[in-house]
Protein backbone atom coordinates (compact mmCIF):
# COMPACT_ATOMS: atom_id res chain seq x y z
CA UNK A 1 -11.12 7.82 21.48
CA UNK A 2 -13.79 5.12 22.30
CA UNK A 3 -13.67 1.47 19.72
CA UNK A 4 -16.62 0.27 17.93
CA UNK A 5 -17.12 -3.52 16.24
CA UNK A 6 -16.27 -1.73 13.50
CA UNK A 7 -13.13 -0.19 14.38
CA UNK A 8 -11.89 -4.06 15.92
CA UNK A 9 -9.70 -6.74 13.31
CA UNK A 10 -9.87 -9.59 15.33
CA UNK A 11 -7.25 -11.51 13.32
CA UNK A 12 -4.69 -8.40 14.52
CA UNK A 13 -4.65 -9.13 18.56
CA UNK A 14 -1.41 -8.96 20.11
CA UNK A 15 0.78 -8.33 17.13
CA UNK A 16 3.28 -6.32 17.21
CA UNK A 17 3.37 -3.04 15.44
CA UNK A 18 6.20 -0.30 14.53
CA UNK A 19 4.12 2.84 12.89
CA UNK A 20 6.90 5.35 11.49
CA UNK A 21 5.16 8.47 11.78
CA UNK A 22 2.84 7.56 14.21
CA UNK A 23 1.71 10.95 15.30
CA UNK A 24 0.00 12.99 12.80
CA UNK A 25 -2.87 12.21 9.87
CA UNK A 26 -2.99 8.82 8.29
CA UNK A 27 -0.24 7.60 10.44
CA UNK A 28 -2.23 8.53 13.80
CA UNK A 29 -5.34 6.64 12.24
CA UNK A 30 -3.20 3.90 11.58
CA UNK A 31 -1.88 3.60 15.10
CA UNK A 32 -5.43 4.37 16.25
CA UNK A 33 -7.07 1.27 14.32
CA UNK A 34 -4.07 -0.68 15.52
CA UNK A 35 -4.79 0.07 19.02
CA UNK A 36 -8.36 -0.85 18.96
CA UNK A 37 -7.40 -4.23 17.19
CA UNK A 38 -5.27 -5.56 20.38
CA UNK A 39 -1.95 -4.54 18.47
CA UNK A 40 1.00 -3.90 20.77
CA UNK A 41 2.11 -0.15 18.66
CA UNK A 42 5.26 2.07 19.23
CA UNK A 43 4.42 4.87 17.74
CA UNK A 44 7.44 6.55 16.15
CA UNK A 45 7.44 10.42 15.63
CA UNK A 46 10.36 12.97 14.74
CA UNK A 47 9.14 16.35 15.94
CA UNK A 48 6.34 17.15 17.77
CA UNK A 49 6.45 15.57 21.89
CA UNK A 50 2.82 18.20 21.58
CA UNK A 51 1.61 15.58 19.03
CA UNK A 52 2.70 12.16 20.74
CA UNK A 53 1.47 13.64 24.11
CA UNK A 54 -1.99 13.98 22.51
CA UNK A 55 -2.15 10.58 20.98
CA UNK A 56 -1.19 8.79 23.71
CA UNK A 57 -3.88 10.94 25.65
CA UNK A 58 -6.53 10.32 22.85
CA UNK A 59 -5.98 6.48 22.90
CA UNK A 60 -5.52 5.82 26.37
CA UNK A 61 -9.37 3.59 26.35
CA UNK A 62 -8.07 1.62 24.02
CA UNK A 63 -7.34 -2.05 24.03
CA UNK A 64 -3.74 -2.79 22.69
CA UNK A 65 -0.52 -1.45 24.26
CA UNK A 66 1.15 2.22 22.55
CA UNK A 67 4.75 3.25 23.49
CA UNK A 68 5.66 6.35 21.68
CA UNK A 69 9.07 6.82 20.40
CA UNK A 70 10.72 9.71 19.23
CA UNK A 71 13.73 9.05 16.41
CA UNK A 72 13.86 10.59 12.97
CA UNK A 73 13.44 8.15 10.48
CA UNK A 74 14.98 9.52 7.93
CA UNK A 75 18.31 9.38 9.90
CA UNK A 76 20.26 6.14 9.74
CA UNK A 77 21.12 5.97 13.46
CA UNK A 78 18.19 7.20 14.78
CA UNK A 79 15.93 4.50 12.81
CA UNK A 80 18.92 1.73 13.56
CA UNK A 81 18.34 2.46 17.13
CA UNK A 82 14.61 2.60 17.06
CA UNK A 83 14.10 -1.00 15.50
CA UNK A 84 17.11 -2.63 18.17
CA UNK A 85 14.80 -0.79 20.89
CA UNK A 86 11.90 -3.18 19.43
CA UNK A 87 14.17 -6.10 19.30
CA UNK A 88 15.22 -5.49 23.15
CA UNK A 89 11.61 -4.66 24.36
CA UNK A 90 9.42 -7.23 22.15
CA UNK A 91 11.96 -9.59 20.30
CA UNK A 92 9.94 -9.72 17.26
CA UNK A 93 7.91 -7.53 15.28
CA UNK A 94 4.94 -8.78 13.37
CA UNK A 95 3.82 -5.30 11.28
CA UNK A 96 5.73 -2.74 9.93
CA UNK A 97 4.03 0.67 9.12
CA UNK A 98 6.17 3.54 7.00
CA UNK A 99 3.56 6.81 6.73
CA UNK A 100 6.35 9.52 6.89
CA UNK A 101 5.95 11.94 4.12
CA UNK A 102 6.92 14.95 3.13
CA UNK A 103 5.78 17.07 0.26
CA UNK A 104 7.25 20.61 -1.23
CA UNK A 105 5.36 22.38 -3.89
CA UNK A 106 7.09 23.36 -7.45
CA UNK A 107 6.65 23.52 -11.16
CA UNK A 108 8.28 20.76 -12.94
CA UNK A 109 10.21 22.90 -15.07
CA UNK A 110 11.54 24.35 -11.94
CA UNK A 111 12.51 21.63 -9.34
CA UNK A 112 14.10 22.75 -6.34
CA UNK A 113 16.84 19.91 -5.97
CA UNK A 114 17.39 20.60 -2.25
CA UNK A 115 13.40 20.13 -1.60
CA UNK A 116 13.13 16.91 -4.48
CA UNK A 117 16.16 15.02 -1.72
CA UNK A 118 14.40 15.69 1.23
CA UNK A 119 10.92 14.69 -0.06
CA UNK A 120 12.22 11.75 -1.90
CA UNK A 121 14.49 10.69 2.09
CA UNK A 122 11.80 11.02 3.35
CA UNK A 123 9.90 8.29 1.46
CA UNK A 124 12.73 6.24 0.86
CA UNK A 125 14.75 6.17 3.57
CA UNK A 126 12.41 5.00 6.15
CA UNK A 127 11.91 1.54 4.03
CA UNK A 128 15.52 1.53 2.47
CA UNK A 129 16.94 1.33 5.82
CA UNK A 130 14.63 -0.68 8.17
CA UNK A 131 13.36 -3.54 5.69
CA UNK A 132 16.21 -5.78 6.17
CA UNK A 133 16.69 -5.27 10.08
CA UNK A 134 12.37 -5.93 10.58
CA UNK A 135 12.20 -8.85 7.95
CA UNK A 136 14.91 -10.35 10.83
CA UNK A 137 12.72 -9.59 13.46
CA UNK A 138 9.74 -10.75 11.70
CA UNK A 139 8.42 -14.07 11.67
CA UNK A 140 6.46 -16.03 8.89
CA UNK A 141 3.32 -13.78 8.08
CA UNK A 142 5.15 -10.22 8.88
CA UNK A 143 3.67 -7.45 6.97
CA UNK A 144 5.48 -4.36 5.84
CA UNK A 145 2.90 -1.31 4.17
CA UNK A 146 3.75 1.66 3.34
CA UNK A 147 1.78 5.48 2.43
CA UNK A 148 2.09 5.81 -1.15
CA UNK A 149 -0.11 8.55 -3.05
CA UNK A 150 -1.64 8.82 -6.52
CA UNK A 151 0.54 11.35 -7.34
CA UNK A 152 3.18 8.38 -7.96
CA UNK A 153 1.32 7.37 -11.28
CA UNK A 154 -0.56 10.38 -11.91
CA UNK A 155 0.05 14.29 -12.57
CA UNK A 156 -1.17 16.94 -10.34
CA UNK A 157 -0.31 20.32 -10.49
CA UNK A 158 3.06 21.23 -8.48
CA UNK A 159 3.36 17.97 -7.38
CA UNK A 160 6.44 16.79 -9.25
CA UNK A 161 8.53 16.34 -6.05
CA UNK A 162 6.23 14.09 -4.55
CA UNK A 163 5.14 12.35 -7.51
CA UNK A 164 9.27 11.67 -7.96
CA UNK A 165 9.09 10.63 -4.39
CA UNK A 166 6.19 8.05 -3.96
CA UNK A 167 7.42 6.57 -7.52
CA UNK A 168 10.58 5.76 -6.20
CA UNK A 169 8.71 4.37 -2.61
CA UNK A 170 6.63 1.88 -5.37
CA UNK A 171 9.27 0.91 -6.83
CA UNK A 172 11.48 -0.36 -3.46
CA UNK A 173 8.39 -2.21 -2.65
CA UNK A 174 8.12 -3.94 -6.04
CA UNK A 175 11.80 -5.08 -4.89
CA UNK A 176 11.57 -6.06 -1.68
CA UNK A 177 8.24 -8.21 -1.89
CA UNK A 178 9.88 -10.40 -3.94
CA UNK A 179 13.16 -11.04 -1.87
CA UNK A 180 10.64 -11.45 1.18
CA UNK A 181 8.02 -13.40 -0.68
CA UNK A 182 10.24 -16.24 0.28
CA UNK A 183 9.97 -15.44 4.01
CA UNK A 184 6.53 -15.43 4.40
CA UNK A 185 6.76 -11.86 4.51
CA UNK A 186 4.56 -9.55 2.31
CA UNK A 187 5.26 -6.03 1.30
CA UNK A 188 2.63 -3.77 0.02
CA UNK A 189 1.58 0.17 -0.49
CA UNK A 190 -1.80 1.92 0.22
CA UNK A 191 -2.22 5.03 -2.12
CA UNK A 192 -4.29 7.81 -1.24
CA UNK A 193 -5.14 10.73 -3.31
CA UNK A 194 -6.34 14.31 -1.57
CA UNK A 195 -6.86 13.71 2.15
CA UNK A 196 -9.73 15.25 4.39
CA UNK A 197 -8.11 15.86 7.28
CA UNK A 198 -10.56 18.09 8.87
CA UNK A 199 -10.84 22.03 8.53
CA UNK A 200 -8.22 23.81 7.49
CA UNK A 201 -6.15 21.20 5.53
CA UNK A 202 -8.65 21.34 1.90
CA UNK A 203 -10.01 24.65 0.67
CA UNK A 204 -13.81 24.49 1.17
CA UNK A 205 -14.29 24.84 -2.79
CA UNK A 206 -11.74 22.10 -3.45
CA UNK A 207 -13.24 20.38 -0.72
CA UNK A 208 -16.85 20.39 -2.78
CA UNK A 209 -15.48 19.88 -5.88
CA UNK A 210 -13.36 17.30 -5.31
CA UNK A 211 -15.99 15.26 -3.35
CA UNK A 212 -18.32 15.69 -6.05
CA UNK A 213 -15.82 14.38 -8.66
CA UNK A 214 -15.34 11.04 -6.26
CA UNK A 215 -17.73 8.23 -7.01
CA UNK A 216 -18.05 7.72 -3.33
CA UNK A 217 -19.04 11.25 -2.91
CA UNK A 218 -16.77 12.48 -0.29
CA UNK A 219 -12.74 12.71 -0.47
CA UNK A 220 -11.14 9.84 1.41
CA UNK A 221 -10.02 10.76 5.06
CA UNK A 222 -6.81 9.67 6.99
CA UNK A 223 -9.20 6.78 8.64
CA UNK A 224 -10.22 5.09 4.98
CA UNK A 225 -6.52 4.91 4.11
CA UNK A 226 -5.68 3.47 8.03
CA UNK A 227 -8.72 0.69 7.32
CA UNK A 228 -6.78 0.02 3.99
CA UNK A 229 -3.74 -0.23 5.70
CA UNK A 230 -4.68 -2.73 8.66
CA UNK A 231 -6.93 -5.07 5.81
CA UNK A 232 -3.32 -5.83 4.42
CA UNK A 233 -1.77 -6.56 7.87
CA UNK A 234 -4.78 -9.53 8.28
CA UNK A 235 -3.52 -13.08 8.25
CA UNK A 236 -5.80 -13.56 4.73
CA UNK A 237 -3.78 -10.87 3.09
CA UNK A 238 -0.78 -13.64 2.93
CA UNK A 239 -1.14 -13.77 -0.81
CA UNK A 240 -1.13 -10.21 -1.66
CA UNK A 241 2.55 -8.87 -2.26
CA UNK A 242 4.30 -6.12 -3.99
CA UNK A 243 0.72 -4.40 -4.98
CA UNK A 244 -0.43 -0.88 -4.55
CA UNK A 245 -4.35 -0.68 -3.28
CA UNK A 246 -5.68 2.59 -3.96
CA UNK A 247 -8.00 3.76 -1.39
CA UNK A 248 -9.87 7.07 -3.00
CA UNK A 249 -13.22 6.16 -3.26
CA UNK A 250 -12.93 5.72 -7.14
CA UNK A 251 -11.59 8.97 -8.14
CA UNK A 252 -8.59 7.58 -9.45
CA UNK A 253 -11.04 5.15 -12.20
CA UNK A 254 -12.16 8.78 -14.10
CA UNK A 255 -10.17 9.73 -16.72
């Protein structure tokens, strides 16, 4: 991957970043837009060494400084252990990224309980647990944002779990930005609705009609929702807190 003007936040040079789920769709754009800003990112993944291997590959041209750590944030130990490796390697952390998701299909008159826990860990967790130890790592001006999606105020079909999920992320954000606002610390969420991730992820026909429902005309991709992202991690974001910036081109506006 090569960086335009357009890809560069000058205002994000040599922060440090943590990206929790680094590897794949909006989280990879994230750490990509990162990179190309001067950011120092670990790039935290749970599964895939196939996937890190390829980012770190991809990015190599780029400016800032990637380490890519595996640890399963939605295991207590594992995402302990991740943030203390921070502490030891950078002593501070300046941005805080949480794009793990996970999202199991069902009627709502039919929720699978088993799926519901692990969807709604999977957003939770990763925010639950690290929040306290990066706000102490953080200093004035630290920004945590998280991957919400409009399914957490909206209905769409066999999306309960993950509507139950990304409510409940909203929610933990509401809370912590005000016991950080204090700190000089902001917390915020960037929602996305359907994602373009390239072929193969949207059904052509949803693809077209979809797109043509969007004012924008297109659906949003995993790079509009990474832009979104690193506009709240600026220094003039300091007086945005505990809000959720939808970044789908409009679609959410039509009734």
């Amino acid at each position: 991957m090569t960086n335009t003007d357009q890809d560069v936040l000058p205002g994000l040079k040599g922060r440090v970043a943590l990206i929790v789920g680094a590897t794949r769709g909006v989280g990879r754009a994230v750490t990509e837009k990162l990179l190309a800003s001067g950011c120092d990112v670990i790039a935290n993944y749970a599964h895939s060494d196939a996937s890190a291997a390829q980012l770190a590959a991809d990015v190599a041209s780029l400016p800032g400084n990637l380490s890519v750590v595996r640890a399963d944030a939605r295991q207590r130990p594992e995402l302990v252990g991740l943030l203390e490796g921070v502490r030891r390697e950078h002593g501070r952390l300046d941005l805080l990224v949480h794009a793990v998701s996970s999202a199991h299909t069902m009627p709502p008159l039919d929720i699978r309980l088993e799926a519901l826990f692990e969807d709604t860990a999977a957003a939770v967790v990763p925010l639950a647990v690290s929040a306290g130890i990066a706000a102490r790592l953080m200093p004035e001006g630290g920004r945590i944002v998280v991957v919400s999606a409009s399914v957490a105020r909206a209905v769409a079909p066999q999306l309960v779990s993950l509507g139950v999920a990304k409510a409940g992320l909203e929610a933990l954000v509401r809370f912590l930005a005000v016991e950080l606002a204090g700190r000089g610390i902001t917390v915020n969420a960037v929602s996305a609705s359907k994602l373009d991730k390239g072929p193969g992820t949207v059904r052509p026909e949803a693809l077209r009609a979809l797109g043509a429902r969007t004012p924008a005309g297109r659906l949003a991709t995993p790079r509009d929702v990474a832009d979104a992202v690193a506009l709240l991690c600026l220094p003039e974001a300091q007086w945005i807190t505990g809000q959720v910036l939808s970044a789908d081109g409009g679609l959410g506006l039509l009734a």
